[in-house]
Protein backbone atom coordinates (compact mmCIF):
# COMPACT_ATOMS: atom_id res chain seq x y z
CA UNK A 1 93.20 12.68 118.38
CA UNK A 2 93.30 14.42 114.69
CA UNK A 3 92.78 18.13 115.72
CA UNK A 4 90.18 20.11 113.59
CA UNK A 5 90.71 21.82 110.84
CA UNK A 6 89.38 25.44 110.32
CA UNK A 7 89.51 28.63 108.05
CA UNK A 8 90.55 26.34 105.53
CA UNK A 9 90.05 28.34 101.73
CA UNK A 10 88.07 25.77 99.28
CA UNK A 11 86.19 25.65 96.21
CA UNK A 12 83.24 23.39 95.89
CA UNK A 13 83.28 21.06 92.90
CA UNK A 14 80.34 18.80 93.58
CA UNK A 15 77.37 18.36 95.95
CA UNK A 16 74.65 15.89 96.56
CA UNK A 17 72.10 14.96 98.89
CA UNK A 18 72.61 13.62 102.35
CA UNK A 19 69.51 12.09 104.40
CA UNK A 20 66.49 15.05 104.48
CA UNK A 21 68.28 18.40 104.98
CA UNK A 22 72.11 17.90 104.48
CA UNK A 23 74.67 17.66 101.75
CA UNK A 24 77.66 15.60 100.32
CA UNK A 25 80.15 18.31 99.45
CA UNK A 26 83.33 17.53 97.77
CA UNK A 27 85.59 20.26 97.89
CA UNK A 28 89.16 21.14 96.58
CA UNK A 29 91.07 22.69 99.41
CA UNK A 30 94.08 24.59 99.89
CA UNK A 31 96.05 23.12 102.49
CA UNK A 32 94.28 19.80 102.40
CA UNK A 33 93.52 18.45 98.40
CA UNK A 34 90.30 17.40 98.13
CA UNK A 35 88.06 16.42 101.02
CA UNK A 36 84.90 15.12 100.94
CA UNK A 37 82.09 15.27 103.87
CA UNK A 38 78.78 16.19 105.01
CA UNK A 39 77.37 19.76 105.62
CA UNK A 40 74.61 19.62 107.65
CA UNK A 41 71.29 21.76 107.81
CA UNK A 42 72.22 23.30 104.32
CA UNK A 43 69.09 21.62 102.57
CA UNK A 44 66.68 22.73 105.84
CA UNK A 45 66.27 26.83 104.51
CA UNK A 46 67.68 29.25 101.85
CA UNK A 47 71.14 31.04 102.75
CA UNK A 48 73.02 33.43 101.57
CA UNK A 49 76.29 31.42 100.70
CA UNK A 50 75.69 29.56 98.32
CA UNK A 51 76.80 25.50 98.61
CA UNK A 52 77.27 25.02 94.42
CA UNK A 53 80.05 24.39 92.11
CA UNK A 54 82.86 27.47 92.01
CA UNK A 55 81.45 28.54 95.00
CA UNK A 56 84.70 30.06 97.25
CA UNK A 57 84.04 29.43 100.71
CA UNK A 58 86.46 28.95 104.16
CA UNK A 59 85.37 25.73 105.59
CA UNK A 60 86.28 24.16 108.89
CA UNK A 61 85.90 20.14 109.69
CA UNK A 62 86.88 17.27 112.14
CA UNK A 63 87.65 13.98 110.96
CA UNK A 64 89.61 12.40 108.60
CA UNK A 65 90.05 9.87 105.48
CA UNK A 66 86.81 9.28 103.12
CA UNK A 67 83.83 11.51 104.65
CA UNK A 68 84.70 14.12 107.46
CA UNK A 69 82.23 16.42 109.20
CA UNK A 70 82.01 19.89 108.41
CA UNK A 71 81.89 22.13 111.19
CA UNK A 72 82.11 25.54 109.76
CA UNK A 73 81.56 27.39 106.76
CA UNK A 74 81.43 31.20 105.27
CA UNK A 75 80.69 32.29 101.46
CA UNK A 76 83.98 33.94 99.91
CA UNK A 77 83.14 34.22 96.20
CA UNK A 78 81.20 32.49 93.28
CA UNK A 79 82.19 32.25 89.91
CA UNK A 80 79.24 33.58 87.81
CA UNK A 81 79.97 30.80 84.60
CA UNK A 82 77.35 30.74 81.71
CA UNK A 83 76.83 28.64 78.80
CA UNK A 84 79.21 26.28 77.17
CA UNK A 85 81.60 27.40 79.45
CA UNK A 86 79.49 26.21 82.51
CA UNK A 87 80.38 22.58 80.73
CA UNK A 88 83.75 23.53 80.95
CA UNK A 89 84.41 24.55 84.69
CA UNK A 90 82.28 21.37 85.40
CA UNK A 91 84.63 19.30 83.67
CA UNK A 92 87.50 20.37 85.60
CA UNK A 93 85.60 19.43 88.58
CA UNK A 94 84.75 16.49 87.48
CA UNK A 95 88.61 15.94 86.75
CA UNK A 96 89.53 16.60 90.02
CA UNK A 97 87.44 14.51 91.88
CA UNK A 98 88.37 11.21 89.60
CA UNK A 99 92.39 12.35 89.81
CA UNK A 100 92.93 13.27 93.58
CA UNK A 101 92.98 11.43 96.43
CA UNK A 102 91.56 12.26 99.63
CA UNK A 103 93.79 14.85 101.49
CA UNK A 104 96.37 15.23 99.90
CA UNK A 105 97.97 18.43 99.59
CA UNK A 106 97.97 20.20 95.70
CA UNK A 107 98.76 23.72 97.17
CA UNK A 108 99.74 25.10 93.54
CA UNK A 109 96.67 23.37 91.91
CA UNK A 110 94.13 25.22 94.00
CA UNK A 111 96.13 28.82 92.28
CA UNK A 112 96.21 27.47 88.80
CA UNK A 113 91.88 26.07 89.62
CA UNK A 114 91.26 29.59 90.49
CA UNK A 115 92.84 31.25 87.50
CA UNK A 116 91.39 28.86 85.08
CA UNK A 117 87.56 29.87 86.86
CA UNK A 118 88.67 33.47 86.36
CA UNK A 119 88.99 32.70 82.53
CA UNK A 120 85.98 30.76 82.10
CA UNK A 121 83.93 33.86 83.77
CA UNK A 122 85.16 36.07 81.37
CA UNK A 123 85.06 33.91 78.53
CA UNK A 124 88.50 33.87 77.69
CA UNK A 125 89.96 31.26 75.03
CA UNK A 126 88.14 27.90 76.17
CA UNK A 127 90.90 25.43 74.65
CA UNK A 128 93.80 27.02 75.91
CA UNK A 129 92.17 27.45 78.99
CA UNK A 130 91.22 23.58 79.36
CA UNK A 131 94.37 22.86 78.10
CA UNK A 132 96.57 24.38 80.52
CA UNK A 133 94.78 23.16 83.17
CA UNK A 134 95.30 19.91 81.97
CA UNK A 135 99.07 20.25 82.03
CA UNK A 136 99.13 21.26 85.24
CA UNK A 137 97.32 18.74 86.85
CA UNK A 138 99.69 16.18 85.44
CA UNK A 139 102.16 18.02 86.67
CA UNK A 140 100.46 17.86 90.52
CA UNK A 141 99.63 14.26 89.98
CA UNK A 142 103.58 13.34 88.97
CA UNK A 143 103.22 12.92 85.64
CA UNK A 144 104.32 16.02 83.42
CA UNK A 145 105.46 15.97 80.33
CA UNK A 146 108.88 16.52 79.26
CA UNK A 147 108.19 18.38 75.61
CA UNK A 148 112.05 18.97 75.65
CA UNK A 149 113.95 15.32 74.26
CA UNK A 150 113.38 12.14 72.72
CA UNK A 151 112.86 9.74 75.86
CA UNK A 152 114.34 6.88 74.16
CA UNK A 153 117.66 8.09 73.09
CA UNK A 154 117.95 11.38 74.74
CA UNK A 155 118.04 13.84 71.85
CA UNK A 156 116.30 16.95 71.66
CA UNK A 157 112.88 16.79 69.85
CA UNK A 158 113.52 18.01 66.11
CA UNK A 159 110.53 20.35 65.04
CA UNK A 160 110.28 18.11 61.39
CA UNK A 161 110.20 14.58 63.35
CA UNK A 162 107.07 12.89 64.18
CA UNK A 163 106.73 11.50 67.93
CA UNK A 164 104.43 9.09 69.21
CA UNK A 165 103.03 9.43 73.11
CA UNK A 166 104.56 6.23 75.12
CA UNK A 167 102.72 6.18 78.39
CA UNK A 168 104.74 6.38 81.26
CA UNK A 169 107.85 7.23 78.73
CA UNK A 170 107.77 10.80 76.83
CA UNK A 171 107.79 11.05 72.96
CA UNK A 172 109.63 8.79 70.71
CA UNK A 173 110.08 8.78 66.64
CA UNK A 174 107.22 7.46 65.39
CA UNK A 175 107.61 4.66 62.37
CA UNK A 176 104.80 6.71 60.29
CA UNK A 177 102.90 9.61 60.54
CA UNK A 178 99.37 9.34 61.48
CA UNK A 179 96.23 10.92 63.55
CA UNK A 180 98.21 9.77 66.90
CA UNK A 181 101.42 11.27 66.27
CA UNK A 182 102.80 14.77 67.03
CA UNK A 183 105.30 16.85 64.94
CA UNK A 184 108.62 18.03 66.99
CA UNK A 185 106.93 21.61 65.34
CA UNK A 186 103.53 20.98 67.44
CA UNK A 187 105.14 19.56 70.13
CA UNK A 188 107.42 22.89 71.28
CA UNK A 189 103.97 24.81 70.79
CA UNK A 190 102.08 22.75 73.24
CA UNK A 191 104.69 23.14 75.94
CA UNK A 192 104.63 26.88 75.52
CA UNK A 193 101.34 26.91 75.58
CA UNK A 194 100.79 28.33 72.12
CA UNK A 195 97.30 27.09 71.09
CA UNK A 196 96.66 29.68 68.50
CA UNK A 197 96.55 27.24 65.26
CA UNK A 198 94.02 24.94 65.08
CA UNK A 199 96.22 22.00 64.11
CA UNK A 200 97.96 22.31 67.98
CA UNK A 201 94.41 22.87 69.53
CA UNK A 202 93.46 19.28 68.21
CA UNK A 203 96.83 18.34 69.15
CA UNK A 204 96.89 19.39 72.34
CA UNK A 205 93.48 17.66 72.76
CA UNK A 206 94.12 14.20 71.97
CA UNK A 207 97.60 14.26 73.67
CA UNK A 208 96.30 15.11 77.12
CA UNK A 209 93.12 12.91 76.53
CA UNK A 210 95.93 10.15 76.39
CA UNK A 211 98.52 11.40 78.99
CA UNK A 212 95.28 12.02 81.79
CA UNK A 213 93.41 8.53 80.55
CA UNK A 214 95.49 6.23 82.83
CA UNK A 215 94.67 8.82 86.21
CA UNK A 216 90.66 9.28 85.47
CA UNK A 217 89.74 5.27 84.97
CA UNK A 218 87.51 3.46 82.19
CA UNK A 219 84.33 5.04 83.89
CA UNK A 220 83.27 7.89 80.95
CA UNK A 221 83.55 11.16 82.02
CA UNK A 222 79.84 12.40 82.55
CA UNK A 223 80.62 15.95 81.65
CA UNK A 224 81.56 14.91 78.05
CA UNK A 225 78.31 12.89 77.76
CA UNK A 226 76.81 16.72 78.88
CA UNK A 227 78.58 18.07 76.18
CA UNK A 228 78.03 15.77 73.58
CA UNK A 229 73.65 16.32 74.39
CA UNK A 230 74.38 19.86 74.32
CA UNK A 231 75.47 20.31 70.48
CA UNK A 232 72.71 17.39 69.26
């Protein structure tokens, strides 16, 4: 018999209704990844810990694999996120429920989620901040990438080069410059996370739309559908 987990820390990224008074709740968890189950009763009356999205709680379940039972819960924290930035920290939800698997352990992830909610509160530097999330979660998923040589000889990336993005390879010389290709120059600025100049903030965007592409599947992300009704 699994034993049960409790006083587990957790963030909840997504909720939805379960029969007449419970919940869905997908949550990212410290020791655990991201587990998904039902909450029960938390539809029936208000409370005072709140069951939304960057919502900090301590959880405890039973079960195991696609839909465990919760058993416990306590309010911690929530993230008070407003306006475009709301879009934001629900995209990086959204991002970790299509790239994780059911628990399984991203202990540093649940850090760099926290920090990244911290900025969004305050309004700190959106791009960088989506950006550097980003790059970390490749990292947890087994997929950084090496900013550092040329992956098909070797060599270290020259700043006046241009580099194309081989999937499941690294940067190699590209034949021709061109919207898809990334100077040596913008390259080193990405993986220092230098996102000051615009030209590396679209950079930066369209590389790790490509690099995360292969981990989120050909279902559109919903949150950039949001987005996209939000500025017409």
């Amino acid at each position: 018999m699994i034993a049960p987990v409790l006083g587990q820390p957790a963030y909840v990224l997504h909720r939805r209704p379960y029969k007449e008074t419970s919940s869905i709740v997908e949550l990212l968890t410290l020791e655990h990844g991201r587990v998904a189950g039902v909450m029960r009763g938390v539809r029936r009356a208000r409370r005072l810990d709140p069951i939304e999205p960057f919502s900090r709680m301590e959880v405890g379940w039973r079960g195991n694999g696609q839909l465990v039972t919760f058993t416990s819960r306590e309010s911690v924290h929530h993230w008070r996120i407003s306006a475009r930035f709301l879009f934001a920290g629900l995209y990086l939800n959204e991002l970790l429920i299509r790239t994780l698997r059911h628990e399984e352990p991203v202990v540093e992830l649940f850090g760099v989620y926290e920090e990244a909610l911290g900025r969004l509160e305050i309004e700190h530097d959106l791009e960088s901040t989506l950006r550097v999330f980003e790059k970390r979660l490749l990292r947890e998923l087994g997929y950084e990438l090496s900013f550092e040589v040329d992956s098909s000889t070797g060599n270290k990336l020259m700043e006046d080069v241009e580099y194309e993005f081989v999937r499941g390879a690294g940067f190699q010389p590209a034949f021709k410059s061109s919207k898809k290709t990334f100077s040596g120059f913008v390259l080193r600025r990405i993986s220092e996370d230098q996102y000051e100049d615009e030209q590396v903030r679209r950079a930066a965007k369209l590389l790790l739309r490509q690099a995360l592409r292969p981990h989120i599947g050909n279902k559109p992300m919903a949150t950039k559908d949001l987005f996209r009704r939000r500025d017409t």
